[in-house]
Structures are given as C-alpha cells and as structure tokens.
C-alpha atoms as a PDB file:
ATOM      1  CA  UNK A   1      48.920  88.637 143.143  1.00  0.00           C
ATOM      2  CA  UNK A   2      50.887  86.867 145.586  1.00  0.00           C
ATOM      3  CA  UNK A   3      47.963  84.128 145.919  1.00  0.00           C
ATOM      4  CA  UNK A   4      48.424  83.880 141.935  1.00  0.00           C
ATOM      5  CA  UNK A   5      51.862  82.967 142.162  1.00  0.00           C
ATOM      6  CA  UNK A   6      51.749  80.774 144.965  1.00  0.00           C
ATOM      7  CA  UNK A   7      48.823  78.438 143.250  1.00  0.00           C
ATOM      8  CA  UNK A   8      51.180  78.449 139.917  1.00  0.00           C
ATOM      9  CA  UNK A   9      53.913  76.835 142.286  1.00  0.00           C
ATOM     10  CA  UNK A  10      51.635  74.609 143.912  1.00  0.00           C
ATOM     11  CA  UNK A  11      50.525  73.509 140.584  1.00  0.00           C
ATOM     12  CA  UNK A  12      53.577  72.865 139.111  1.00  0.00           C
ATOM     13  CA  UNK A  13      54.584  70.721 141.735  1.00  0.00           C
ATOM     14  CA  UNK A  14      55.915  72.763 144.110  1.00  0.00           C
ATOM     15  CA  UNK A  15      58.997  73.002 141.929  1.00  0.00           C
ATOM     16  CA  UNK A  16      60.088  76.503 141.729  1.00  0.00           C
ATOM     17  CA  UNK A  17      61.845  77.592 138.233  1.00  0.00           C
ATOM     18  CA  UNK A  18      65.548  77.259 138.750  1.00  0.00           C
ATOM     19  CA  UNK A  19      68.984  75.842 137.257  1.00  0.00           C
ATOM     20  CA  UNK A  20      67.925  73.571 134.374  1.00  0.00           C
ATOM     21  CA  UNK A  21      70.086  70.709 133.625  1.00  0.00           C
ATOM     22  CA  UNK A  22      69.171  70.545 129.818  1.00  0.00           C
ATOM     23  CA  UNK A  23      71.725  73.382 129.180  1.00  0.00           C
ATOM     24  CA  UNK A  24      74.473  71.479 131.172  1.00  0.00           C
ATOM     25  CA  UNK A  25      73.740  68.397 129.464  1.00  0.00           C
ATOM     26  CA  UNK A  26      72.955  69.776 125.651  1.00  0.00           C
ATOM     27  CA  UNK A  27      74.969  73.351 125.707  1.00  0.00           C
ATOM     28  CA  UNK A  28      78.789  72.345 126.728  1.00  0.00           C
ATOM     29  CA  UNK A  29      78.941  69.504 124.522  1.00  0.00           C
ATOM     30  CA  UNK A  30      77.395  71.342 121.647  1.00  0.00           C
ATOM     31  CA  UNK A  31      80.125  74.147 122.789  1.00  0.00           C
ATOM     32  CA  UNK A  32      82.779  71.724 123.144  1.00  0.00           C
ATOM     33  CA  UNK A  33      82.078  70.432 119.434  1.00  0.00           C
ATOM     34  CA  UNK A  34      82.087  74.232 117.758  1.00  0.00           C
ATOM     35  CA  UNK A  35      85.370  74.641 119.678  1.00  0.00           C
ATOM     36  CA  UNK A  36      86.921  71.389 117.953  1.00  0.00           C
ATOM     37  CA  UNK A  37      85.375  72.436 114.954  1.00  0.00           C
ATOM     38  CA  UNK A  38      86.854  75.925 114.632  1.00  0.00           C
ATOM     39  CA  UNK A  39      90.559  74.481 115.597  1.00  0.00           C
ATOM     40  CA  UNK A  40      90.346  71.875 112.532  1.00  0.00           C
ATOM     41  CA  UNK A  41      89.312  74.788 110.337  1.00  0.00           C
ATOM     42  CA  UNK A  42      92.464  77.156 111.668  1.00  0.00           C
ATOM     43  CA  UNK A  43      94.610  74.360 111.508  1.00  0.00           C
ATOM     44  CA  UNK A  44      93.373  72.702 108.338  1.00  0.00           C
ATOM     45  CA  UNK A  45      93.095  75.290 105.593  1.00  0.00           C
ATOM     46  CA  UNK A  46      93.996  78.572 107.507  1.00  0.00           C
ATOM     47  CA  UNK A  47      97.713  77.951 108.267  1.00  0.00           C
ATOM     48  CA  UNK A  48      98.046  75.540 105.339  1.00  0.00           C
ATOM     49  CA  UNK A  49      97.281  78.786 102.863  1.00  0.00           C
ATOM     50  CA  UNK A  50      99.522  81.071 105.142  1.00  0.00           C
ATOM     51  CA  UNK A  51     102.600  78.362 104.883  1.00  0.00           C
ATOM     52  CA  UNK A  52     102.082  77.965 101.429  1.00  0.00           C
ATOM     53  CA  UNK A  53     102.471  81.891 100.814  1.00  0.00           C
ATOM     54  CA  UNK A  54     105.392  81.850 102.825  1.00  0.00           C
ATOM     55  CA  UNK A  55     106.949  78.740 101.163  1.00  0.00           C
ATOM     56  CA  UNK A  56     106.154  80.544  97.853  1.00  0.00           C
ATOM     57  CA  UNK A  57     107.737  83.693  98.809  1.00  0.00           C
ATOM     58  CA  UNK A  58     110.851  81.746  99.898  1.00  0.00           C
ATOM     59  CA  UNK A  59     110.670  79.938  96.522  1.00  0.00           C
ATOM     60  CA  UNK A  60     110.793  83.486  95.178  1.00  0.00           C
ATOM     61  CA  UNK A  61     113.235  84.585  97.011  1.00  0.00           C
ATOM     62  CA  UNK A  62     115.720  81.915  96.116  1.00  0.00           C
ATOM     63  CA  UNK A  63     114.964  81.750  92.416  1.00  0.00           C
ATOM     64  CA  UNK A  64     116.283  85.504  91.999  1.00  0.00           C
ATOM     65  CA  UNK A  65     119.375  84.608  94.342  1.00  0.00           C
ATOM     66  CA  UNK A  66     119.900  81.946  92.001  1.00  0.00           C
ATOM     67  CA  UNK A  67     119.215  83.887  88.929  1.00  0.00           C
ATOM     68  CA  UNK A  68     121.670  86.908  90.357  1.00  0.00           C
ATOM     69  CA  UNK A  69     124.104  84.494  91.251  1.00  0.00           C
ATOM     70  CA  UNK A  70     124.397  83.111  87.631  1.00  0.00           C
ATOM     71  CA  UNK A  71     124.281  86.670  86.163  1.00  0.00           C
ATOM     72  CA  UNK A  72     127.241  87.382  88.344  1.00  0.00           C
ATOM     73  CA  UNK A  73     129.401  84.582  87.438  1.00  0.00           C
ATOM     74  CA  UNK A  74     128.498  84.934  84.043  1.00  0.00           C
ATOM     75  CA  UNK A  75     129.321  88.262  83.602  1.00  0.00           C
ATOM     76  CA  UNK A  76     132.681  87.600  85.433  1.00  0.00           C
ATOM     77  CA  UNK A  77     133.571  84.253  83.892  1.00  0.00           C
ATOM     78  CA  UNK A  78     133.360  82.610  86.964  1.00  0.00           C
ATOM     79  CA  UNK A  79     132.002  78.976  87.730  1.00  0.00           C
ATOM     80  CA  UNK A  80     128.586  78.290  88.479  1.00  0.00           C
ATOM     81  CA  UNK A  81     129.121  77.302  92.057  1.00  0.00           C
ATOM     82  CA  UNK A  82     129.965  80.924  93.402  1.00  0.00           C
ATOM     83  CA  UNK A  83     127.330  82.691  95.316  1.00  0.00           C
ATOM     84  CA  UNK A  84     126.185  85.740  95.481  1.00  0.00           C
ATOM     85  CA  UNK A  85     126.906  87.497  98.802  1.00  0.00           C
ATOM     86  CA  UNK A  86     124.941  89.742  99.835  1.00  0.00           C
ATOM     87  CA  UNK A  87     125.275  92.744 101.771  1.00  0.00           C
ATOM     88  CA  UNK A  88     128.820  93.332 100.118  1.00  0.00           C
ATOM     89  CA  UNK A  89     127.961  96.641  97.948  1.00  0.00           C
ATOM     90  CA  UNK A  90     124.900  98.708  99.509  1.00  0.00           C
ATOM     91  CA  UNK A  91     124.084 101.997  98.309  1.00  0.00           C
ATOM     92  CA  UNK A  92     122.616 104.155 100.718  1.00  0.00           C
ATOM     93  CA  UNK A  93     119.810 106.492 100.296  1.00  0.00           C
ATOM     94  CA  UNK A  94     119.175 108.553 103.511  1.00  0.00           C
ATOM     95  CA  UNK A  95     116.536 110.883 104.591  1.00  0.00           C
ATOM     96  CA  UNK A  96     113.427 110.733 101.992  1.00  0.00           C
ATOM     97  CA  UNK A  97     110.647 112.752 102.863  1.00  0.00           C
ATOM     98  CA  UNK A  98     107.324 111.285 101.218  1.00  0.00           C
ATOM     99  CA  UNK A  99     103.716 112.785 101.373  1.00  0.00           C
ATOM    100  CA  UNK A 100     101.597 109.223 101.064  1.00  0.00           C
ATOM    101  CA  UNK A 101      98.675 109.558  98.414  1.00  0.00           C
ATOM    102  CA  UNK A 102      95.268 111.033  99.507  1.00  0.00           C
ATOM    103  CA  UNK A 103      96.905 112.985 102.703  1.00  0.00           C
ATOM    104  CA  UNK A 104      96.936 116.721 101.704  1.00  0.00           C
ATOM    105  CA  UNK A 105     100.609 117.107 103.330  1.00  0.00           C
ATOM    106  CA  UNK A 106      99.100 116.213 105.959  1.00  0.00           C
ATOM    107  CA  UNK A 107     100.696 113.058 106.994  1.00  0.00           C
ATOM    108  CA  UNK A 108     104.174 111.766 106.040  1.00  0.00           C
ATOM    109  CA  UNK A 109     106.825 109.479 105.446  1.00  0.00           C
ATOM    110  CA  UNK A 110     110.183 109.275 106.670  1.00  0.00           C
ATOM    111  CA  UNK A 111     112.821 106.850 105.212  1.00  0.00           C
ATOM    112  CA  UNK A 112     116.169 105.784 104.376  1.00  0.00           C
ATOM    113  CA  UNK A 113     116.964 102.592 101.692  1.00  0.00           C
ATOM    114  CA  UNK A 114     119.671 100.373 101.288  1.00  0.00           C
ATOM    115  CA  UNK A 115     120.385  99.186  97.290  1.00  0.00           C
ATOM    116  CA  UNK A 116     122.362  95.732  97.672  1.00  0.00           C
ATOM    117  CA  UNK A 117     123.809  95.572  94.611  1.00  0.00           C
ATOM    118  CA  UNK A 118     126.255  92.931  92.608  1.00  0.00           C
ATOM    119  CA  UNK A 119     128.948  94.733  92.290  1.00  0.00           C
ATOM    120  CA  UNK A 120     131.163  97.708  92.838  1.00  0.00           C
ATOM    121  CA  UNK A 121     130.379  99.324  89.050  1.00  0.00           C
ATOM    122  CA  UNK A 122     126.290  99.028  89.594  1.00  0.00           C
ATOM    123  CA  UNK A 123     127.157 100.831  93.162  1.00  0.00           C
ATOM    124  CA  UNK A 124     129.083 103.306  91.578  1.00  0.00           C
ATOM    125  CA  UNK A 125     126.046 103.668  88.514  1.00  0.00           C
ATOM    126  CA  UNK A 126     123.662 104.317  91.416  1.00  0.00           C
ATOM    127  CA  UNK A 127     125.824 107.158  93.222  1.00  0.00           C
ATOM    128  CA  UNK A 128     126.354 108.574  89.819  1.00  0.00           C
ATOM    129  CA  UNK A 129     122.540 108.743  88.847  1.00  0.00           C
ATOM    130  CA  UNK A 130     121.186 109.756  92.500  1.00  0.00           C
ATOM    131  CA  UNK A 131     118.550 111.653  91.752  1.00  0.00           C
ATOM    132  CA  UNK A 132     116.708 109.743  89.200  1.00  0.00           C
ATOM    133  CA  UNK A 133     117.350 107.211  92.085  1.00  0.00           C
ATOM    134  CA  UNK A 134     115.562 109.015  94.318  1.00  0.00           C
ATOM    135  CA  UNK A 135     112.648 110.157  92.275  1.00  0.00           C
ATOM    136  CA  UNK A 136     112.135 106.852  91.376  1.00  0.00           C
ATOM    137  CA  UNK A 137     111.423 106.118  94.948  1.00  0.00           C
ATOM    138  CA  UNK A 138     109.484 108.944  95.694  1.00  0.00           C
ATOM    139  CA  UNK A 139     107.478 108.230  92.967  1.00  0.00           C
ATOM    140  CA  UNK A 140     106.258 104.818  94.257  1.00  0.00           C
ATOM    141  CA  UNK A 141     106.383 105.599  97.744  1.00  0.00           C
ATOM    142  CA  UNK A 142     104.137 108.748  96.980  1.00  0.00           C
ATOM    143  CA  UNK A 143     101.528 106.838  95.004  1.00  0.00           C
ATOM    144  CA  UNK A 144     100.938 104.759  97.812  1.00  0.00           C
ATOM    145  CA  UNK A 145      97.747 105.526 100.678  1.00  0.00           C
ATOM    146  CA  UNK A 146      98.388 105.346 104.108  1.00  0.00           C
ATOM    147  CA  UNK A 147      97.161 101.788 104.677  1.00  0.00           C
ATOM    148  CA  UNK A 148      99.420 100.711 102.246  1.00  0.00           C
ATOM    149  CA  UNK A 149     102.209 101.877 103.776  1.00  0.00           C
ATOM    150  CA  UNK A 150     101.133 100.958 107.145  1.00  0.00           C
ATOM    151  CA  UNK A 151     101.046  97.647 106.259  1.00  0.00           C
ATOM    152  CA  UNK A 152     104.081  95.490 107.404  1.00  0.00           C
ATOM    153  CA  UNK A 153     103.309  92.764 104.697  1.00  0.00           C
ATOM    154  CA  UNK A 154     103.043  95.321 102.038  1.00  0.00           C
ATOM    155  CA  UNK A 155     106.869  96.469 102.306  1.00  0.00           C
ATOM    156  CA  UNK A 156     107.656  93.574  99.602  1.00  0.00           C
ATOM    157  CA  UNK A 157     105.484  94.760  97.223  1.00  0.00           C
ATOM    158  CA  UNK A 158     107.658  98.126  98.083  1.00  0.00           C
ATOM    159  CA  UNK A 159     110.466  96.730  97.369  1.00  0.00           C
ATOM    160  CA  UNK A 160     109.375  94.873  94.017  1.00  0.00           C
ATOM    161  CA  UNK A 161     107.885  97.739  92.522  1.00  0.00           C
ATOM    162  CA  UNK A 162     110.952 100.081  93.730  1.00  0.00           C
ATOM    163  CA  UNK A 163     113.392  97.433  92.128  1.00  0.00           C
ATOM    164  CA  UNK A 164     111.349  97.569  89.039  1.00  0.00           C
ATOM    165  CA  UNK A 165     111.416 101.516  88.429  1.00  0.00           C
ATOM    166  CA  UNK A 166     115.395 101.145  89.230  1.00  0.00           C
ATOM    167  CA  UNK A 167     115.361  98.248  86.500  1.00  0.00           C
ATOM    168  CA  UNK A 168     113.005 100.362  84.017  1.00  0.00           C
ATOM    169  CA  UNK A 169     115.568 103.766  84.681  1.00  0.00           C
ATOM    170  CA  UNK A 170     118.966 101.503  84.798  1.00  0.00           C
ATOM    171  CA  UNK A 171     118.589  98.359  83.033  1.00  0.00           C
ATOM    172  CA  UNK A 172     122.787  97.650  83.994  1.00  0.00           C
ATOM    173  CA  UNK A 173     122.334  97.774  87.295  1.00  0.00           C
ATOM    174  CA  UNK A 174     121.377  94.374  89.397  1.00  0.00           C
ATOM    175  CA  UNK A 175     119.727  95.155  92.479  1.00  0.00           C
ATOM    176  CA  UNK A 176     119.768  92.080  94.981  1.00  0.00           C
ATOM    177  CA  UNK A 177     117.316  93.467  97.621  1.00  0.00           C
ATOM    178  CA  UNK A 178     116.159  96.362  99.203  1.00  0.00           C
ATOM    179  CA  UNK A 179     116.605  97.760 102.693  1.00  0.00           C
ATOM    180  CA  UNK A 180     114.629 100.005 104.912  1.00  0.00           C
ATOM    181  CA  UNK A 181     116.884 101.091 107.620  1.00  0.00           C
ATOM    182  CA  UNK A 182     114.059 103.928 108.140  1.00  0.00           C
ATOM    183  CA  UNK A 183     110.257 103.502 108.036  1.00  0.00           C
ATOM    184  CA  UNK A 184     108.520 106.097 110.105  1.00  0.00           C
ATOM    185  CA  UNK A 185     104.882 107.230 109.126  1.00  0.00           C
ATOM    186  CA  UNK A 186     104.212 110.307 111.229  1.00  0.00           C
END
C-alpha cells in the first residue's frame, strides 16, 4: 500500500495535497461580500421598521398627551396652551397577586400600579371604587400566558388594555398613563 501511494505522488507531480489557494482567493471575498450584504439588510430595512415603530409609538404617545391636555383645559376653562403634568395625581394600587393564564397556580405574578390621573376628583373616583379597580386589573393581567407577561415590549399593550377596562368601568375618570412600580413573575 505504501508503494500505491508513493506512485500516486510521483504521478501527480510530486506535489503532495496541501493548502489550496483557490479558497484564499474565491472564499474570503465571497465571505467578505455576504458580510456587506447582511449589514445593508440590518441597516436598510431592519432598523428602518424598528424606528418607525418607535416613532409611531411616540406619535401615539403625544397625540393622547395632547388630547388629555385639551380635555383638561376644557373641562376647567382654561386656555389651550396649559399642559398636562404628569405625575401630579397617582393612585396607587399595591400588592396584586395574579395567577397568569394556563399555569395551574403554579406560577405567579406580583405587582403594584400607579393610575396618573388628571385631576384630584378622578383620584378620589378611583380610591372610592377600589375594588372594581382592582378586578379590572386582575382580570387582564390573569388572562394573560406567561410569555406575555414576560415580555418587556408587551407591558404597553398592558397598560392599553388596563386603561381601557378602567375607561369601560369609569367612563369620568382620565387616566394619563400607567405605572408598574412592581413586576415580578415568580
């Protein structure tokens, strides 16, 4: 066998197989080129779809601080120019213990909300009507799977369903936005 191998060398030259310079010419350009190609796709329609959801959610966002500063002044007789400020009247509700959807008891949610409202009356409608408050939470919260609520992005559909129930159960009462001052999912 060793005679075989040796005539197979001789016959090829004398050459023995080795490092072959086709890949080294032909393989790291060709690399090279899927590398450019795959940072013009990230950069080119990737990010451009993630900053337009973002610039859409801050469009979002400031068309219902517009829209609650306007029902503020409104409803006060104030100009048009006053904004709203947030973070003046929060309603706190502490403690909620959730069982997510699908988890037998098994798993659960701890959590405490902040209601920033308009004003001092829709505070004082809130503390007044604290348990359909929290029901109303519980309810959304508990209809909700774990990967739902695991999600970080997912926390602002939270909050717009949450404000919607509070909406549906107190129609008077303007809720600005919604805090989470506790999130754990044990």
């Amino acid at each position: 066998m060793a005679e075989d191998q040796e005539k197979q060398v001789e016959s090829s030259g004398g050459k023995k197989s080795g490092f072959n310079i086709k890949i080294l010419l032909i393989g790291i350009p060709l690399f090279v080129i899927q590398l450019v190609a795959v940072y013009f796709i990230t950069a080119n329609f990737l990010l451009s779809k993630m900053q337009q959801s973002t610039s859409t959610e801050k469009a979002k966002t400031e068309e219902v601080s517009e829209e609650a500063t306007s029902e503020h002044s409104e409803g006060e007789g104030k100009s048009d120019n006053k904004k709203v400020e947030f973070g003046k009247f929060i309603y706190v509700v502490d403690d909620l213990i959730i069982n997510p959807a699908n988890t037998d008891g098994k798993r659960l949610l701890l959590s405490s909300l902040g209601f920033d409202v308009a004003s001092q009356e829709n505070h004082d409608e809130l503390k007044a009507k604290d348990v359909l408050l929290k029901d109303a939470i519980i309810s959304v919260m508990s209809s909700k799977n774990l990967t739902q609520l695991a999600n970080m992005a997912y926390r602002d559909t939270l909050r717009m369903e949450i404000t919607s129930k509070v909406q549906q159960l107190m129609p008077k009462v303007k809720v600005n936005t919604i805090y989470f001052s506790k999130y754990i999912l044990q």
